[in-house]
Structure formats: C-alpha cells, structure tokens
C-alpha atoms as a PDB file:
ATOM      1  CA  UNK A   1       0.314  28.031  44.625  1.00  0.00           C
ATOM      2  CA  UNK A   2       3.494  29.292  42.838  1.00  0.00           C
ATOM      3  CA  UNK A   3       4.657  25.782  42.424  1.00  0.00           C
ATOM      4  CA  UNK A   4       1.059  24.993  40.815  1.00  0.00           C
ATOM      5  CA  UNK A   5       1.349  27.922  38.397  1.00  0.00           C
ATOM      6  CA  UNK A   6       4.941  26.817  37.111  1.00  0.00           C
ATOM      7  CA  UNK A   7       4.192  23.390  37.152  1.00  0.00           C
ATOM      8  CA  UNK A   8       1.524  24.098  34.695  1.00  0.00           C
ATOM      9  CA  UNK A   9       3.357  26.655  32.565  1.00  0.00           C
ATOM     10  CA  UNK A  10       6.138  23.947  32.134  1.00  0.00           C
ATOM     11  CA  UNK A  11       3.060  21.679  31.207  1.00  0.00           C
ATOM     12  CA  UNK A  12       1.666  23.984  28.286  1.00  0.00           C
ATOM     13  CA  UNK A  13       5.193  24.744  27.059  1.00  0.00           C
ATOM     14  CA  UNK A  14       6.141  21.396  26.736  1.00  0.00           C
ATOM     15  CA  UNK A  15       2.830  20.415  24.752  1.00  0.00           C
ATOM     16  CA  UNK A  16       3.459  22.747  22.214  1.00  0.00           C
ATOM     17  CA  UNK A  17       6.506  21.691  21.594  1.00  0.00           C
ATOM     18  CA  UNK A  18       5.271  17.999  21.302  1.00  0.00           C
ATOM     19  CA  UNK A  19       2.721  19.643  18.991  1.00  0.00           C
ATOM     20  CA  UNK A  20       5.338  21.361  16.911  1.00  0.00           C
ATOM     21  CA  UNK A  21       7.499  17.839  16.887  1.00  0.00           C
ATOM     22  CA  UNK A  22       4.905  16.013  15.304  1.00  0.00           C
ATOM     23  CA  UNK A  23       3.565  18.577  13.067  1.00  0.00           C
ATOM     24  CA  UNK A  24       6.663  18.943  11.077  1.00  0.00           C
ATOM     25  CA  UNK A  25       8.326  15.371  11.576  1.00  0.00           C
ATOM     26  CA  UNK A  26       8.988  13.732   8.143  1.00  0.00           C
ATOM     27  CA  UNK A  27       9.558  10.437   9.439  1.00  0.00           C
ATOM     28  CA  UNK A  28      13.541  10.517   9.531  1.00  0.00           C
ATOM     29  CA  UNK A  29      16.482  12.645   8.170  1.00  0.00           C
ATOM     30  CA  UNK A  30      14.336  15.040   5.829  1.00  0.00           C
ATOM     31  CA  UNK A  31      14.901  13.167   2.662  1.00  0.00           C
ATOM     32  CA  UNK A  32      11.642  11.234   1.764  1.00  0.00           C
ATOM     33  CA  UNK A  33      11.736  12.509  -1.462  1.00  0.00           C
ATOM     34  CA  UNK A  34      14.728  11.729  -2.679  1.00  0.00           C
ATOM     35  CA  UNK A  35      13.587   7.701  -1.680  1.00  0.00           C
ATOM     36  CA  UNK A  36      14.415   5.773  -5.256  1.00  0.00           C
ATOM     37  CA  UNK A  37      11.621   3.717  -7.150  1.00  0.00           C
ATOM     38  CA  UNK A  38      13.415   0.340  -6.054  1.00  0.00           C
ATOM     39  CA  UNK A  39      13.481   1.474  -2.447  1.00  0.00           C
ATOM     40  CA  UNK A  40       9.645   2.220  -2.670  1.00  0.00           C
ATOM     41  CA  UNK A  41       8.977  -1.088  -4.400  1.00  0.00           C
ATOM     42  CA  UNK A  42      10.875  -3.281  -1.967  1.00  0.00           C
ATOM     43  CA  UNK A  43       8.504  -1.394   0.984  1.00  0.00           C
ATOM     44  CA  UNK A  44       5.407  -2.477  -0.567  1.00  0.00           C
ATOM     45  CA  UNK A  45       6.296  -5.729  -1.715  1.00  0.00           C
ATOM     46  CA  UNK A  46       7.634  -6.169   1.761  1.00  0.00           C
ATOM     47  CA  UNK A  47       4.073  -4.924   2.968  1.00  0.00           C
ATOM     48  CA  UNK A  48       1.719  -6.959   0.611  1.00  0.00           C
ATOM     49  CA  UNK A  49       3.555 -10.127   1.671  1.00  0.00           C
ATOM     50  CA  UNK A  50       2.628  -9.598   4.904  1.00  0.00           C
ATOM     51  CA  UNK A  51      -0.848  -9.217   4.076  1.00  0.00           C
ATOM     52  CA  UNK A  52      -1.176 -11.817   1.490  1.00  0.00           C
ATOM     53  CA  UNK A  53      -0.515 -15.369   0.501  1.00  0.00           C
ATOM     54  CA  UNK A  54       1.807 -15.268  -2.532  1.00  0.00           C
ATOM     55  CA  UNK A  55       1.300 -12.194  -3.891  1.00  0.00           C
ATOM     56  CA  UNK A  56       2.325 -11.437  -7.684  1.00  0.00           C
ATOM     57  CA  UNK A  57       2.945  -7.322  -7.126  1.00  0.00           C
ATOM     58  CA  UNK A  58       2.751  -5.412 -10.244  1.00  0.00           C
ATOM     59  CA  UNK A  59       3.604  -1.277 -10.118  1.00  0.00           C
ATOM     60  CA  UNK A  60       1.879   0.226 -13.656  1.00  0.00           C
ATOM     61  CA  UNK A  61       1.932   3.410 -12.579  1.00  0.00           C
ATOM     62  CA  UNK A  62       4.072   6.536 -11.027  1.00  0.00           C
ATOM     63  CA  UNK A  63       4.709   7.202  -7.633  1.00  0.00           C
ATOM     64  CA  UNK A  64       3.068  10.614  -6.007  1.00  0.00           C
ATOM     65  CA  UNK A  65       5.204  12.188  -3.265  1.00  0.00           C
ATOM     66  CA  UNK A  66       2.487  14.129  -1.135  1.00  0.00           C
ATOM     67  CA  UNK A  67       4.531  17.050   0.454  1.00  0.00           C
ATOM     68  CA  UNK A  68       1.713  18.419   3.277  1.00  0.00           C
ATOM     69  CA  UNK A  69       1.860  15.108   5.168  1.00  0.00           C
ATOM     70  CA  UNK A  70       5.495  13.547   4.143  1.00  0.00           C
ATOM     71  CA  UNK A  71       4.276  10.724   2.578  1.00  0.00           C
ATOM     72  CA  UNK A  72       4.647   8.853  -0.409  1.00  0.00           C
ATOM     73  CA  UNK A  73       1.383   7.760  -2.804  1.00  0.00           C
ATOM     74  CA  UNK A  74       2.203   4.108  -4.357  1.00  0.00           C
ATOM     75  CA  UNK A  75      -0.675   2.516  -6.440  1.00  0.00           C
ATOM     76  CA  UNK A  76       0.235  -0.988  -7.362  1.00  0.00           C
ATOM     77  CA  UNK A  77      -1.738  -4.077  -8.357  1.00  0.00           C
ATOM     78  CA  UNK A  78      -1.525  -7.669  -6.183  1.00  0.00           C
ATOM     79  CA  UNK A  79      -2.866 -10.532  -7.967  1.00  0.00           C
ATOM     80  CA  UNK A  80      -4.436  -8.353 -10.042  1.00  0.00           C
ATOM     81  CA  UNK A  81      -6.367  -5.719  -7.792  1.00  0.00           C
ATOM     82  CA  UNK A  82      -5.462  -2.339  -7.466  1.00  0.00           C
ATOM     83  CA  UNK A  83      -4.505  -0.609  -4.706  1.00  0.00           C
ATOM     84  CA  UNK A  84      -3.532   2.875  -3.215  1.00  0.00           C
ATOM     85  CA  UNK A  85      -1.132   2.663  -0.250  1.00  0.00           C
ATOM     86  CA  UNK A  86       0.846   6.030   1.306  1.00  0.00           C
ATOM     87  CA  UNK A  87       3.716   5.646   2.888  1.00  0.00           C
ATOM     88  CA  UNK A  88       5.547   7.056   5.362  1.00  0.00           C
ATOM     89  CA  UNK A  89       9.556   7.870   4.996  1.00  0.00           C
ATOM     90  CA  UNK A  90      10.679   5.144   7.067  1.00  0.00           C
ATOM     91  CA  UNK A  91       9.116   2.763   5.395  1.00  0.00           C
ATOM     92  CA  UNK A  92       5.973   2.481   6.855  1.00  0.00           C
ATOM     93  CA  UNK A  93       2.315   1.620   5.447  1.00  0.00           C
ATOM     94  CA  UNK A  94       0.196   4.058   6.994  1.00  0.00           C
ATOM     95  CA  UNK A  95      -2.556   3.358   4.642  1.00  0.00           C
ATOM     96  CA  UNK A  96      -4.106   0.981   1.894  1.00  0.00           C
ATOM     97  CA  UNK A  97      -7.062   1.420   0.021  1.00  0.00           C
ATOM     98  CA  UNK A  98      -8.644  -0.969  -2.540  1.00  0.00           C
ATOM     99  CA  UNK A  99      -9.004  -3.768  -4.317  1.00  0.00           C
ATOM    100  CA  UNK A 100     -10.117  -1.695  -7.075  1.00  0.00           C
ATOM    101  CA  UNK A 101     -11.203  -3.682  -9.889  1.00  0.00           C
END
C-alpha cells in the first residue's frame, strides 16, 4: 500500500513538471525573437517548397512575433495567394492559413 501511495505521488509530481516543461518551452535557447528577417524567410521558403510545385514566394508585409505562445506570425504570398503561417523557434511550421485572395 505504501509502495502504491509513493508510486503515485512520484506519478503526479512528475506530470507537473512535464506540464510546466511544455508550458514555458520556447522551442530552443530562449531567443526566438531575436530570429533575423532572412532567417524567417529562408524557413518559409523552405516550407512552401515543400508544399508546392515552383513556388514564386513574395513577403509584402512585417513579421509579428506572438510572445504568449513563442511563435513567430509570417504572412507571405506564393504564386500570388496570401497566406498566414506561425512559426515555431526552431524553425518549424506549426500552422498555415489561406490562400487569401
């Protein structure tokens, strides 16, 4: 029975700090922000021509960074639709909305 009781406690301390991990991981070293326009670029380009057949990529606008979930807003046009993507610090495409038109 005492076994049982520690063996859960252990349980329920280690899930909150899994909890706490994930909660406040940025994705890498803590310095997402400071990511330059050229690295951000060569991400999405990276990610659009994986998703499309020769894309032209066009960026028109500013990049958002989005400090509550680490991530950066990108809009950029492919062949001439607009799109919304957030990325994560590492690099990662964690979501793309659009074509807009």
């Amino acid at each position: 029975m005492v076994i049982s009781v520690v063996t859960l406690v252990l349980v329920i301390v280690g899930l909150v700090i899994a909890m706490m991990y994930v909660r406040v991981y940025d994705g890498g070293d803590g310095i997402c922000p400071d990511m330059t326009r050229q690295e951000i670029k060569s991400n999405i380009v990276k990610y659009a021509y994986r998703n499309n057949k020769n894309p032209k990529v066009d960026f028109d606008e500013d990049f958002l960074y989005l400090n509550d979930v680490a991530q950066w807003k990108v809009p950029y046009k492919v062949n001439g639709h607009r799109y919304v993507a957030k990325m994560t610090c590492k690099g990662w495409v964690v979501d793309n909305v659009g074509p807009y038109d």
